[in-house]
PDB file of N, CA and C in Angstrom:
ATOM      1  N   UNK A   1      91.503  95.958  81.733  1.00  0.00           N
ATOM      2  CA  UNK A   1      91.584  95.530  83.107  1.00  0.00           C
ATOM      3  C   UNK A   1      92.193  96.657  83.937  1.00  0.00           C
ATOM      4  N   UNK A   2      91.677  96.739  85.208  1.00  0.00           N
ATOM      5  CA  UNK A   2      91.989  97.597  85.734  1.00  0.00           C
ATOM      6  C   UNK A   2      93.641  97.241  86.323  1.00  0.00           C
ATOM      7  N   UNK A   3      94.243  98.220  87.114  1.00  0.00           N
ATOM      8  CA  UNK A   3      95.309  97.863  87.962  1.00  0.00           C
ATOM      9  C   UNK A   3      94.895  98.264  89.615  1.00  0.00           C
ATOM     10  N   UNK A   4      95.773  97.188  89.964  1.00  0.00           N
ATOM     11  CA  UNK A   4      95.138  97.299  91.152  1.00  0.00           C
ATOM     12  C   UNK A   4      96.570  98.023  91.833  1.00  0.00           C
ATOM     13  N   UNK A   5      96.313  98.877  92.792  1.00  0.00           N
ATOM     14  CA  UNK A   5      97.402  99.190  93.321  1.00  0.00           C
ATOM     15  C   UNK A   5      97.793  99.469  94.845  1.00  0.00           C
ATOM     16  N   UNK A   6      99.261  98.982  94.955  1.00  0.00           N
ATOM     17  CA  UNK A   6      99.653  98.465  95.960  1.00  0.00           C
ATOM     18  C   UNK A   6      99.690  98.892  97.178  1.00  0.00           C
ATOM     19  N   UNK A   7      99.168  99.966  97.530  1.00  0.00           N
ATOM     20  CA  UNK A   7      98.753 101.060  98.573  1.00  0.00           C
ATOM     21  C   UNK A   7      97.159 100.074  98.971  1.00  0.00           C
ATOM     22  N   UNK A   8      96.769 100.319  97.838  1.00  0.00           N
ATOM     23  CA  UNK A   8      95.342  99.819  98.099  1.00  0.00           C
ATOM     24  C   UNK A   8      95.159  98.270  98.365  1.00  0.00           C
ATOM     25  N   UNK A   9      96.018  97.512  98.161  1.00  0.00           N
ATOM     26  CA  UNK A   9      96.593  96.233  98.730  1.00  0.00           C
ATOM     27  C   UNK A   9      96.794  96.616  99.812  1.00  0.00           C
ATOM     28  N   UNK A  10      97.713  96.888 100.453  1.00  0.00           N
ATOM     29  CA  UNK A  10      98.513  96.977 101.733  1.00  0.00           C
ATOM     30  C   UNK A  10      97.040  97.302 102.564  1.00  0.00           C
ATOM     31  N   UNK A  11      96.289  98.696 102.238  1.00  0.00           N
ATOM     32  CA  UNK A  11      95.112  98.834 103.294  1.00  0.00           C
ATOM     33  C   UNK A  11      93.914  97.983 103.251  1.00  0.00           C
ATOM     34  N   UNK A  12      93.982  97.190 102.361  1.00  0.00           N
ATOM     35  CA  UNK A  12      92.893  96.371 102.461  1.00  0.00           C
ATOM     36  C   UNK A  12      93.263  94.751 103.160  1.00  0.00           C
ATOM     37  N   UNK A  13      94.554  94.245 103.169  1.00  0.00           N
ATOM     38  CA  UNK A  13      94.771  92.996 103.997  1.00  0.00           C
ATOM     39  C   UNK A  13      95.619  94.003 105.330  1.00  0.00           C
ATOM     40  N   UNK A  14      95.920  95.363 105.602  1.00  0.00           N
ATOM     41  CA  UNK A  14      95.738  95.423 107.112  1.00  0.00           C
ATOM     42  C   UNK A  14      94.709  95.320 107.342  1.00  0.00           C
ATOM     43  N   UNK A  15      93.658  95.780 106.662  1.00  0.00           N
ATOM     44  CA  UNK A  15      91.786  95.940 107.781  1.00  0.00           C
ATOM     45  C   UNK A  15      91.522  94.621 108.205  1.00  0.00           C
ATOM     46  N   UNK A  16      91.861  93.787 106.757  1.00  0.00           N
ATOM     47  CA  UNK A  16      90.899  91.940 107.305  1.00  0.00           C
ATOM     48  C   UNK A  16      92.152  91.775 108.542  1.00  0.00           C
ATOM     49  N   UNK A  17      93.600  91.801 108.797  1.00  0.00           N
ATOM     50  CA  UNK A  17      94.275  91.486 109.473  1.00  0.00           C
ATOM     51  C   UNK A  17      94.314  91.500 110.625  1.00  0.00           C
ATOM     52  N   UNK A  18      93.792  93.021 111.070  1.00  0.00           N
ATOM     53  CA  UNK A  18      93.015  93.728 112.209  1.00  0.00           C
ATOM     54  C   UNK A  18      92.093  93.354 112.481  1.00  0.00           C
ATOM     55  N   UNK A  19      90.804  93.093 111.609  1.00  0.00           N
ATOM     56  CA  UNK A  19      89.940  92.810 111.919  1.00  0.00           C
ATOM     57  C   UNK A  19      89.778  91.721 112.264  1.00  0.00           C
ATOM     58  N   UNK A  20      90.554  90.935 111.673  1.00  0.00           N
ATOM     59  CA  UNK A  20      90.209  89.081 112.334  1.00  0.00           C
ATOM     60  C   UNK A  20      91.393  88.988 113.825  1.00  0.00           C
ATOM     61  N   UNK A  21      92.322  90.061 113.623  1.00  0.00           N
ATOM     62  CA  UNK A  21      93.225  89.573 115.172  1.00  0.00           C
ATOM     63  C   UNK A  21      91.874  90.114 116.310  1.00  0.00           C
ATOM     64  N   UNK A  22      91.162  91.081 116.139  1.00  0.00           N
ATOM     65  CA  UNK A  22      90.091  91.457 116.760  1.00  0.00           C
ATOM     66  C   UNK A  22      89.138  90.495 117.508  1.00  0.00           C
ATOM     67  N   UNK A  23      88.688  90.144 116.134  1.00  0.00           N
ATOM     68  CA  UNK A  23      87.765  88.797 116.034  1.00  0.00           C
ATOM     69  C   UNK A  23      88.529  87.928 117.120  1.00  0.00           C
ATOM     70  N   UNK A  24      89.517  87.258 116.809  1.00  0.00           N
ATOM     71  CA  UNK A  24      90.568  86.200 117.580  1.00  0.00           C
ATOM     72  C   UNK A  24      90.574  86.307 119.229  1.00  0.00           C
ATOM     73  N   UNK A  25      90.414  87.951 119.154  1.00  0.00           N
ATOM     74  CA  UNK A  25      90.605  88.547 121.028  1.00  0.00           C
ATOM     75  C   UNK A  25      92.006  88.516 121.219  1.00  0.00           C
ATOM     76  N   UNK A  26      92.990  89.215 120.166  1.00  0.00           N
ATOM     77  CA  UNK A  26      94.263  89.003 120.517  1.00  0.00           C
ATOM     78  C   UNK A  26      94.933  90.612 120.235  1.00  0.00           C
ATOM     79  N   UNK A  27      95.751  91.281 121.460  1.00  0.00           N
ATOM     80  CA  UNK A  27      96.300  92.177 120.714  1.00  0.00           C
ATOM     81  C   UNK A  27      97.099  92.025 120.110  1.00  0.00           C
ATOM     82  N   UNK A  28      97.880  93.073 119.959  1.00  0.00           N
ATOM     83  CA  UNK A  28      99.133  93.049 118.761  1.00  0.00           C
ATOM     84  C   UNK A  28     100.299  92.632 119.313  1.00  0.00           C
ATOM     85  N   UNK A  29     100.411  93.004 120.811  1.00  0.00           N
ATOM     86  CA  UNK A  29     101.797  92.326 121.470  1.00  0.00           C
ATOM     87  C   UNK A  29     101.575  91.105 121.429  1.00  0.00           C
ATOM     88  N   UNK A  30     100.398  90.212 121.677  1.00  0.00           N
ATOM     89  CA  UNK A  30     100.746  88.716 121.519  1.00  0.00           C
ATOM     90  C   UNK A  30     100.390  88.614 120.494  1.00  0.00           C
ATOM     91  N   UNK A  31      99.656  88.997 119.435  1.00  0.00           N
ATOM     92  CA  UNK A  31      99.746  88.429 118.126  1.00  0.00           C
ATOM     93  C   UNK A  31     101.488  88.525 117.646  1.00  0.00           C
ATOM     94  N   UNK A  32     102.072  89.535 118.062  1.00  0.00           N
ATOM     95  CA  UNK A  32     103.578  89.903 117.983  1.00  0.00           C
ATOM     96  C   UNK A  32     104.441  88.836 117.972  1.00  0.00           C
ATOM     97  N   UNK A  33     104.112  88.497 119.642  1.00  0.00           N
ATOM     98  CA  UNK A  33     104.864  87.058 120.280  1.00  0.00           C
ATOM     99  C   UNK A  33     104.417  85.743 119.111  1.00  0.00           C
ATOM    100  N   UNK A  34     103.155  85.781 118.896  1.00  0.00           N
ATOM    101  CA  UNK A  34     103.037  84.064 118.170  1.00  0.00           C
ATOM    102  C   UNK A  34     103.629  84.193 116.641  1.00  0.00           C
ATOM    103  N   UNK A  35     103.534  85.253 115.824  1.00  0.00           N
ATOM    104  CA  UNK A  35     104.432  85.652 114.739  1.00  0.00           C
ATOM    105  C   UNK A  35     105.557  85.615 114.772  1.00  0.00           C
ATOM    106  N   UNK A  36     106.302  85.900 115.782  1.00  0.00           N
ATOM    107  CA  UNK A  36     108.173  86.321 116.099  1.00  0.00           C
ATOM    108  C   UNK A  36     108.555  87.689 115.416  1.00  0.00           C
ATOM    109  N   UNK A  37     107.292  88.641 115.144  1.00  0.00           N
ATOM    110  CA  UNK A  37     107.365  89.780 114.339  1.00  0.00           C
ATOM    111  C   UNK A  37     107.567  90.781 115.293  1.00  0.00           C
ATOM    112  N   UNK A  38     108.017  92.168 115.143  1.00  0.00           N
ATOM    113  CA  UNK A  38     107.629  92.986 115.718  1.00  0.00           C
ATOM    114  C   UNK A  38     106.516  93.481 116.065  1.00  0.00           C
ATOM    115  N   UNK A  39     105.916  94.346 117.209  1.00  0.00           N
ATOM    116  CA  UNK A  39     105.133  95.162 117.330  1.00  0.00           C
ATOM    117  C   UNK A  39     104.766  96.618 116.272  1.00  0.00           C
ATOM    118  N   UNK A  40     105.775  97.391 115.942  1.00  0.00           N
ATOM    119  CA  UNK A  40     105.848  98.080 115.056  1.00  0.00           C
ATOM    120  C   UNK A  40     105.626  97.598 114.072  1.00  0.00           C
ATOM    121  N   UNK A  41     106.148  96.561 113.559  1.00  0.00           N
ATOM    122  CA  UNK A  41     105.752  96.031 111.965  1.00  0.00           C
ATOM    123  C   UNK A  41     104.336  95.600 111.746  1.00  0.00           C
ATOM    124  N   UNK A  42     103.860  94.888 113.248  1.00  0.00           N
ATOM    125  CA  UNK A  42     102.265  94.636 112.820  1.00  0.00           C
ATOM    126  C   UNK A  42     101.514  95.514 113.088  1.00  0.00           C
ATOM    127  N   UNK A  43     101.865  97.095 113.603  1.00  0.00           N
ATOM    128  CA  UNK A  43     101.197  98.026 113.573  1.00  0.00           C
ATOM    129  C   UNK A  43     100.957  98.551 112.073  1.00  0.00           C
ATOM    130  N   UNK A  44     102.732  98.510 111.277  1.00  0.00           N
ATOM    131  CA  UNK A  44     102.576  99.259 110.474  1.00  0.00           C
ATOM    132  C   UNK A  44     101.461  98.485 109.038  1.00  0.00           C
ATOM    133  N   UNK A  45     101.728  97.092 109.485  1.00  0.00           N
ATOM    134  CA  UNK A  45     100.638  96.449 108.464  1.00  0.00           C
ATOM    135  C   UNK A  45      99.439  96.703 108.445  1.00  0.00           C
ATOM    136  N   UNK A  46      98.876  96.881 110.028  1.00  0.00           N
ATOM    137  CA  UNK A  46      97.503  96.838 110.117  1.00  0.00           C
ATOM    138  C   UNK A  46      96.664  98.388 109.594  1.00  0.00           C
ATOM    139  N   UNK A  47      97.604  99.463 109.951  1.00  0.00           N
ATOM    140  CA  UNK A  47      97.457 100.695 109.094  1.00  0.00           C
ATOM    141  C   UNK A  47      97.537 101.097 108.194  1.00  0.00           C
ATOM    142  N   UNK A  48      98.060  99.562 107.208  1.00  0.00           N
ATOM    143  CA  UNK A  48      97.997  99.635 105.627  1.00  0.00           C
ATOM    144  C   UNK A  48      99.548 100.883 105.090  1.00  0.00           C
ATOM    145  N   UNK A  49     100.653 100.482 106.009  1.00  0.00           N
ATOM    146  CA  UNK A  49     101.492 101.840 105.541  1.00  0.00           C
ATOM    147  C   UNK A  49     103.087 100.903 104.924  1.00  0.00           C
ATOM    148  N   UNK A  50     102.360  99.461 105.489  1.00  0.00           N
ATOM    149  CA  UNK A  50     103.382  98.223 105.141  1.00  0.00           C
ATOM    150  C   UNK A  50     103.639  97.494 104.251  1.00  0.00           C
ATOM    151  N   UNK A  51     103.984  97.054 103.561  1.00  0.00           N
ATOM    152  CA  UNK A  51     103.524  95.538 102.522  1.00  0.00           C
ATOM    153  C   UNK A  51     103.435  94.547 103.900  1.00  0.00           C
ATOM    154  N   UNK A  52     103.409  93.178 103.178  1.00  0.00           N
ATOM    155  CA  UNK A  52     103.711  92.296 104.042  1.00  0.00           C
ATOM    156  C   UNK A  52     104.020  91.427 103.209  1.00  0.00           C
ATOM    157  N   UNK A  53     105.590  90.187 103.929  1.00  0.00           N
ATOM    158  CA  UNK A  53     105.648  89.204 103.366  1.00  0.00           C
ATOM    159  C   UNK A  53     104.707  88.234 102.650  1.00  0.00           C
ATOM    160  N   UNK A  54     104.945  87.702 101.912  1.00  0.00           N
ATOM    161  CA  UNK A  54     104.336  86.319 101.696  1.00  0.00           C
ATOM    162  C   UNK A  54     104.658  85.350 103.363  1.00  0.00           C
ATOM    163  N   UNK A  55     105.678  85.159 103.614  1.00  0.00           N
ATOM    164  CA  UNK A  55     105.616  84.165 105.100  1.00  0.00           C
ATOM    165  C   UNK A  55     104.892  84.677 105.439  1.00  0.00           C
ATOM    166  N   UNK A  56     104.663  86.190 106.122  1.00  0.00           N
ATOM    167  CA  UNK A  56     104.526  86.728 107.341  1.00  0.00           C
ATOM    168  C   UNK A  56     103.022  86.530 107.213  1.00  0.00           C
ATOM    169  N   UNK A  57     102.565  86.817 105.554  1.00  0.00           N
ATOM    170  CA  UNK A  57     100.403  86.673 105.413  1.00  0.00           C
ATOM    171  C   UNK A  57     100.129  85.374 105.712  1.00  0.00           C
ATOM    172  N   UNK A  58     101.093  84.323 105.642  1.00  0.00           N
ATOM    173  CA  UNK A  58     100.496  82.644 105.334  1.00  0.00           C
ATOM    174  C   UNK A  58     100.395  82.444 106.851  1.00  0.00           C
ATOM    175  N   UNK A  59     101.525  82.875 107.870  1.00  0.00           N
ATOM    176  CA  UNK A  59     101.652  82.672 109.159  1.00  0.00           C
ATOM    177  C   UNK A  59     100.497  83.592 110.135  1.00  0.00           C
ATOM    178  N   UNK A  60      99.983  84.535 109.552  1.00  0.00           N
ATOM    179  CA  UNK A  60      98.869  85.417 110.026  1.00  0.00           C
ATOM    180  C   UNK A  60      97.363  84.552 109.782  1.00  0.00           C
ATOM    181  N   UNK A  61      97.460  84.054 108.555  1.00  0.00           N
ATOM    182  CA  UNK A  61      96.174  83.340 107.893  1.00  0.00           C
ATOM    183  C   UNK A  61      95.932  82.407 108.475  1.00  0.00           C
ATOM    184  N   UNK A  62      97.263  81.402 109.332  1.00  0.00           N
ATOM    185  CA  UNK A  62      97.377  80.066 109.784  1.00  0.00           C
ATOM    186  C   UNK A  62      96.724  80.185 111.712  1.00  0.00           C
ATOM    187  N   UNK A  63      97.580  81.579 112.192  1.00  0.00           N
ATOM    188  CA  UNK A  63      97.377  81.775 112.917  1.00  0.00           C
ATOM    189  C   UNK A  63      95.492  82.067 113.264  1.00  0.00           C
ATOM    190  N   UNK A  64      95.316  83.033 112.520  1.00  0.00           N
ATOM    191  CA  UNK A  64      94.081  83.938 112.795  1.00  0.00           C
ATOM    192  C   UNK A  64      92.778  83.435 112.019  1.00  0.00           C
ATOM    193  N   UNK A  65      93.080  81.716 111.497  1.00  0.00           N
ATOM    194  CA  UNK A  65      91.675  81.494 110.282  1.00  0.00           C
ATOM    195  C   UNK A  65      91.256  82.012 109.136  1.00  0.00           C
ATOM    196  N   UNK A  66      92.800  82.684 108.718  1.00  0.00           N
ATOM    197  CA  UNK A  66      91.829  83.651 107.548  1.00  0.00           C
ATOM    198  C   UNK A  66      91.995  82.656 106.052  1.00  0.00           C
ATOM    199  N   UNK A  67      91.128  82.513 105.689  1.00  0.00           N
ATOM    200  CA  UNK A  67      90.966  81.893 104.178  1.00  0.00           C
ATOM    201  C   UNK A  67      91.533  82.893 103.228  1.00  0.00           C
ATOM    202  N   UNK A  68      92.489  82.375 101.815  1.00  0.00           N
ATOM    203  CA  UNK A  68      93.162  83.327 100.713  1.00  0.00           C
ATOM    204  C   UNK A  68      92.010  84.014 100.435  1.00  0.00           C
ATOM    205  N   UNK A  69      90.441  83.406 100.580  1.00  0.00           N
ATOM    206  CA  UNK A  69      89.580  84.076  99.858  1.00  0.00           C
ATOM    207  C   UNK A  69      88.744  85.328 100.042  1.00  0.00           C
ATOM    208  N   UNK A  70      89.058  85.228 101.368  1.00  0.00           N
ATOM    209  CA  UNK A  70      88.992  86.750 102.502  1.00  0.00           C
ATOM    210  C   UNK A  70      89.933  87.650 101.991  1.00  0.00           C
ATOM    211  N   UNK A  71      91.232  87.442 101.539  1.00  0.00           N
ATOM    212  CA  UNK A  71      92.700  88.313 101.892  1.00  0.00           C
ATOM    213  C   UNK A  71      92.407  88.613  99.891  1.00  0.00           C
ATOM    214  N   UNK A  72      91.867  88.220  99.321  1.00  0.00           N
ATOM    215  CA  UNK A  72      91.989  88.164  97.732  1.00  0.00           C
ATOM    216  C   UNK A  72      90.447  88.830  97.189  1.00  0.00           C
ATOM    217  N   UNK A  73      89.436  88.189  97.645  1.00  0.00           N
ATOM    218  CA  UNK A  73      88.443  88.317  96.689  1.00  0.00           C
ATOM    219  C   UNK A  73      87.878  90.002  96.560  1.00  0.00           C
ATOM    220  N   UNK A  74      88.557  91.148  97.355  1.00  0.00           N
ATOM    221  CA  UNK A  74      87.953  92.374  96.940  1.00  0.00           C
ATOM    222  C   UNK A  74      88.600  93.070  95.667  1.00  0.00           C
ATOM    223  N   UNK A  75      89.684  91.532  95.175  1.00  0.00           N
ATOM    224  CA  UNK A  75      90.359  92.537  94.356  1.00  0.00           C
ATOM    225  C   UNK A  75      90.011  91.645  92.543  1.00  0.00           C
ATOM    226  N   UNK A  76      88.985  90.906  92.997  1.00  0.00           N
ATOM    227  CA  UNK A  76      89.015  89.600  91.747  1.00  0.00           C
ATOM    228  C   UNK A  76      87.868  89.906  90.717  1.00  0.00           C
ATOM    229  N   UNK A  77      87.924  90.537  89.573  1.00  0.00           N
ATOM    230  CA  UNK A  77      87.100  91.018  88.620  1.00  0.00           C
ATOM    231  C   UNK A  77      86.995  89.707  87.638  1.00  0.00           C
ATOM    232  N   UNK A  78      87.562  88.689  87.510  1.00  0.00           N
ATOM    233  CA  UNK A  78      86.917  87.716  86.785  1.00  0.00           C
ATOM    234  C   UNK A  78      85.931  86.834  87.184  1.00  0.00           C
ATOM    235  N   UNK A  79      85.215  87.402  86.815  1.00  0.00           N
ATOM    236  CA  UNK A  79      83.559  86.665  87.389  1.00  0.00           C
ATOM    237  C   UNK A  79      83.464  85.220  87.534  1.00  0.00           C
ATOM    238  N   UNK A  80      84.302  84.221  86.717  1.00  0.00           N
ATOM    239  CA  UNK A  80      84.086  82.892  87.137  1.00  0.00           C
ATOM    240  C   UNK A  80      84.741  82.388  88.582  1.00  0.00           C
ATOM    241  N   UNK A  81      86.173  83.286  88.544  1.00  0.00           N
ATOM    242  CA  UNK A  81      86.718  83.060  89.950  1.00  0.00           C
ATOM    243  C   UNK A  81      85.692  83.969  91.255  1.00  0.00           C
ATOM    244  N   UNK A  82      85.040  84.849  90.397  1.00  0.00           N
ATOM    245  CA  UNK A  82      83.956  85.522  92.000  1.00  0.00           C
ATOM    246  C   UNK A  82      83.387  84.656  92.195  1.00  0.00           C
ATOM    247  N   UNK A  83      82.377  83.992  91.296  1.00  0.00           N
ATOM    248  CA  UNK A  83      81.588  82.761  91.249  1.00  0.00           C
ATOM    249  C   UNK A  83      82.441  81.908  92.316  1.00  0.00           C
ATOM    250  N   UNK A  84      83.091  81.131  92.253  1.00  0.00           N
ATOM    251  CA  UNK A  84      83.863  80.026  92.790  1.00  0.00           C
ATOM    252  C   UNK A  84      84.108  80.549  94.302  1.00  0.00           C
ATOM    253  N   UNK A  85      84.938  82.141  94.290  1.00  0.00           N
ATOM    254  CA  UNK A  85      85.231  82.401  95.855  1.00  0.00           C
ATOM    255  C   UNK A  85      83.325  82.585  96.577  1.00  0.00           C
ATOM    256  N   UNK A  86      82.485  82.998  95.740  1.00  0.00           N
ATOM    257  CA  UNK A  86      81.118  82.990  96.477  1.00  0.00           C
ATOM    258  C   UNK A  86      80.706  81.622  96.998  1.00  0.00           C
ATOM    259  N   UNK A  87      80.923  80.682  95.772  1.00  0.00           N
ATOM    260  CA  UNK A  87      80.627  79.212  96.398  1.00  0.00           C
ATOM    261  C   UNK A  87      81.009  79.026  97.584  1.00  0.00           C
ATOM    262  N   UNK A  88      82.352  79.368  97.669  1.00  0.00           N
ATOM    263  CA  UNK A  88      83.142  78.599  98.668  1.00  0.00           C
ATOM    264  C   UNK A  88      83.345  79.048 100.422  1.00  0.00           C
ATOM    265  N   UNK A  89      82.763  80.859 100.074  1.00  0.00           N
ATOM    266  CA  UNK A  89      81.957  81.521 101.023  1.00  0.00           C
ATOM    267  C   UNK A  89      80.927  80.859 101.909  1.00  0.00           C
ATOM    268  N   UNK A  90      79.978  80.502 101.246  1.00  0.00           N
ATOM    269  CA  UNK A  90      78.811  80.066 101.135  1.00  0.00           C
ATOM    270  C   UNK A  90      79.188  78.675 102.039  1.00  0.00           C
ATOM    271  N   UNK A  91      80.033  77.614 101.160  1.00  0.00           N
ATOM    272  CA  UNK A  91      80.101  76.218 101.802  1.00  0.00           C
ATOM    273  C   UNK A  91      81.061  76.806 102.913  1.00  0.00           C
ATOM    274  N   UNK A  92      81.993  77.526 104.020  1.00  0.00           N
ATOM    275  CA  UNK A  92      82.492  77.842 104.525  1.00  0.00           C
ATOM    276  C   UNK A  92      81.889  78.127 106.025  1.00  0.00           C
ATOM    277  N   UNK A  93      80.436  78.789 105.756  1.00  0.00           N
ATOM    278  CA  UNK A  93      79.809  79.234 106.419  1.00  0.00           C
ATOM    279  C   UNK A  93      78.610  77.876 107.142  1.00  0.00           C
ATOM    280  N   UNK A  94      78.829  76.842 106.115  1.00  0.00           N
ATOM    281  CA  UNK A  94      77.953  75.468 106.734  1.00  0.00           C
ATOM    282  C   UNK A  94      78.669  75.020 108.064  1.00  0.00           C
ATOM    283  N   UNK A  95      77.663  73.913 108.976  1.00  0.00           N
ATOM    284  CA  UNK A  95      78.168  72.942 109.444  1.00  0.00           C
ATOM    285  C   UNK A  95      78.845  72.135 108.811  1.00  0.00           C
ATOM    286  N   UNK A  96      79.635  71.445 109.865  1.00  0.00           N
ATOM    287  CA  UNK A  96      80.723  70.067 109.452  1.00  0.00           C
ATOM    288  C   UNK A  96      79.945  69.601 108.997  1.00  0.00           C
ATOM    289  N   UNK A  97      78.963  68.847 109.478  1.00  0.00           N
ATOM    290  CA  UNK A  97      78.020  68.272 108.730  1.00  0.00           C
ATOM    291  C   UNK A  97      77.653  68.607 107.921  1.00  0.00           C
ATOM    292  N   UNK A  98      77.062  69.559 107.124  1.00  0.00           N
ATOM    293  CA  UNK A  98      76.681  70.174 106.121  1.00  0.00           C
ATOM    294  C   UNK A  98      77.755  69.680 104.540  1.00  0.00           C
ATOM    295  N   UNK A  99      78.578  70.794 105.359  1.00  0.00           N
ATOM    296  CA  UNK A  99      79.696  70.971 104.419  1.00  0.00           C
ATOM    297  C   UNK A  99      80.346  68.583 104.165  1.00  0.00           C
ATOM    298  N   UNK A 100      80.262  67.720 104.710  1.00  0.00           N
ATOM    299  CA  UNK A 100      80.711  66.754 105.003  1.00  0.00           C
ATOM    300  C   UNK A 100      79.309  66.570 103.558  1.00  0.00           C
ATOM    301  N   UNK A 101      77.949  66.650 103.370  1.00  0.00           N
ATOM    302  CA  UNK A 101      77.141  66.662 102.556  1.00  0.00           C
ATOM    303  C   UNK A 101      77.374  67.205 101.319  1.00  0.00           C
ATOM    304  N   UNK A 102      77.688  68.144 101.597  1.00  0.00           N
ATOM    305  CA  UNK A 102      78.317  68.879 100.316  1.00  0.00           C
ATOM    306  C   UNK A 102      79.474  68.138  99.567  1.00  0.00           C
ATOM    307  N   UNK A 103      80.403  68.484 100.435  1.00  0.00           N
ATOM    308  CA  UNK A 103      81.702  67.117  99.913  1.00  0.00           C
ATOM    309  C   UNK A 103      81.086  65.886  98.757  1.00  0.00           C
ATOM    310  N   UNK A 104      80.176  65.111  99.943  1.00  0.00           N
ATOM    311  CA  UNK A 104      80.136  63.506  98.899  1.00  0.00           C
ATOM    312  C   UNK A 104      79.098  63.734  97.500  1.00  0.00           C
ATOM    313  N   UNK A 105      78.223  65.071  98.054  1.00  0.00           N
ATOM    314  CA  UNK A 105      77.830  65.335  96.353  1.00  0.00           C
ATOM    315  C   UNK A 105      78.350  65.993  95.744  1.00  0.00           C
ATOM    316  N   UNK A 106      79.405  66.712  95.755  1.00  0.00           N
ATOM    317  CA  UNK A 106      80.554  67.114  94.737  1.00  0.00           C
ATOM    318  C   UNK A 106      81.251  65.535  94.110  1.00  0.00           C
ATOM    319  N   UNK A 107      81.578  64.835  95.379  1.00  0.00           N
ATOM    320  CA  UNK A 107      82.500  63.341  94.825  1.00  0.00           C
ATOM    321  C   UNK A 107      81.066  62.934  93.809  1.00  0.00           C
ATOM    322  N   UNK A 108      79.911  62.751  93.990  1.00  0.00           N
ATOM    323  CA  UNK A 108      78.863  62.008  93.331  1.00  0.00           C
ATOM    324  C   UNK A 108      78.761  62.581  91.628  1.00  0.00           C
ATOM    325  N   UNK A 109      78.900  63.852  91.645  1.00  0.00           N
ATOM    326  CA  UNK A 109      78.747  64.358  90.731  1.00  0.00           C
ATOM    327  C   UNK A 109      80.445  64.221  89.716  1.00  0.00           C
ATOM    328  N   UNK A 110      81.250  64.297  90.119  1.00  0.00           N
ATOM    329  CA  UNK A 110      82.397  63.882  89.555  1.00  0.00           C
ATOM    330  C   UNK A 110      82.325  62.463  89.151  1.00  0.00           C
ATOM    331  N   UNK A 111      81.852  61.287  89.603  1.00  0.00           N
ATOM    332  CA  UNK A 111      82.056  60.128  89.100  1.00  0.00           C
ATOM    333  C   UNK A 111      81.080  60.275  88.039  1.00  0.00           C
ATOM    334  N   UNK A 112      80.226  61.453  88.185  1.00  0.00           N
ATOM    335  CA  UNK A 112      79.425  61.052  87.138  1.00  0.00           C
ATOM    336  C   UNK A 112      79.953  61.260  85.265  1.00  0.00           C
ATOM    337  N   UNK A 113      81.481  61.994  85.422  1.00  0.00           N
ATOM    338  CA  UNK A 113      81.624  62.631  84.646  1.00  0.00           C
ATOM    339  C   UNK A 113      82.630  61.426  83.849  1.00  0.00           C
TER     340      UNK A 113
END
């Protein structure tokens, strides 16, 4: 197994971090303000030169929509969990409705078991 390393962590959840405050239409001073973080600190995350808390990713994720499976899956070499984060890609990207379809045949298929 490979190692993954923590440089290469840090620049890969600043890009999605950046990229989804982007997405959001928010700069960094008010993404700043709704965090209670600094400006500097969410610079230095988004340039990958930071770690970042555990609070500080859950409160970014909560804030900005980001799913664990965005912030995780470039780093996941066990193919049953790729499998699973692809599924869940996939159902993510449905309508409510859709996904509300999906749901009761997952429940359908469980009673069947």
């Amino acid at each position: 197994m490979n190692s993954v390393l923590k440089s290469d962590i840090d620049k890969n959840f600043g890009k999605i971090l950046r990229d989804f405050r982007v997405k959001n239409k928010l700069t960094q001073e008010q993404l700043s303000e709704k965090l209670g973080i600094s400006l500097k600190y969410i610079s230095r995350i988004e340039n990958g030169n930071n770690g970042i808390k555990t609070q500080t990713l859950i409160n970014y994720m909560n804030i900005l929509g980001i799913t664990p499976n965005t912030i995780y899956a470039s780093f996941i070499t066990n193919n049953k969990i790729a499998k699973n984060i692809e599924i869940s890609e996939k159902i993510s990207s449905l309508s409510t409705e859709k996904k509300n379809f999906i749901n009761s045949i997952i429940d359908l298929l469980q009673d069947l078991n």
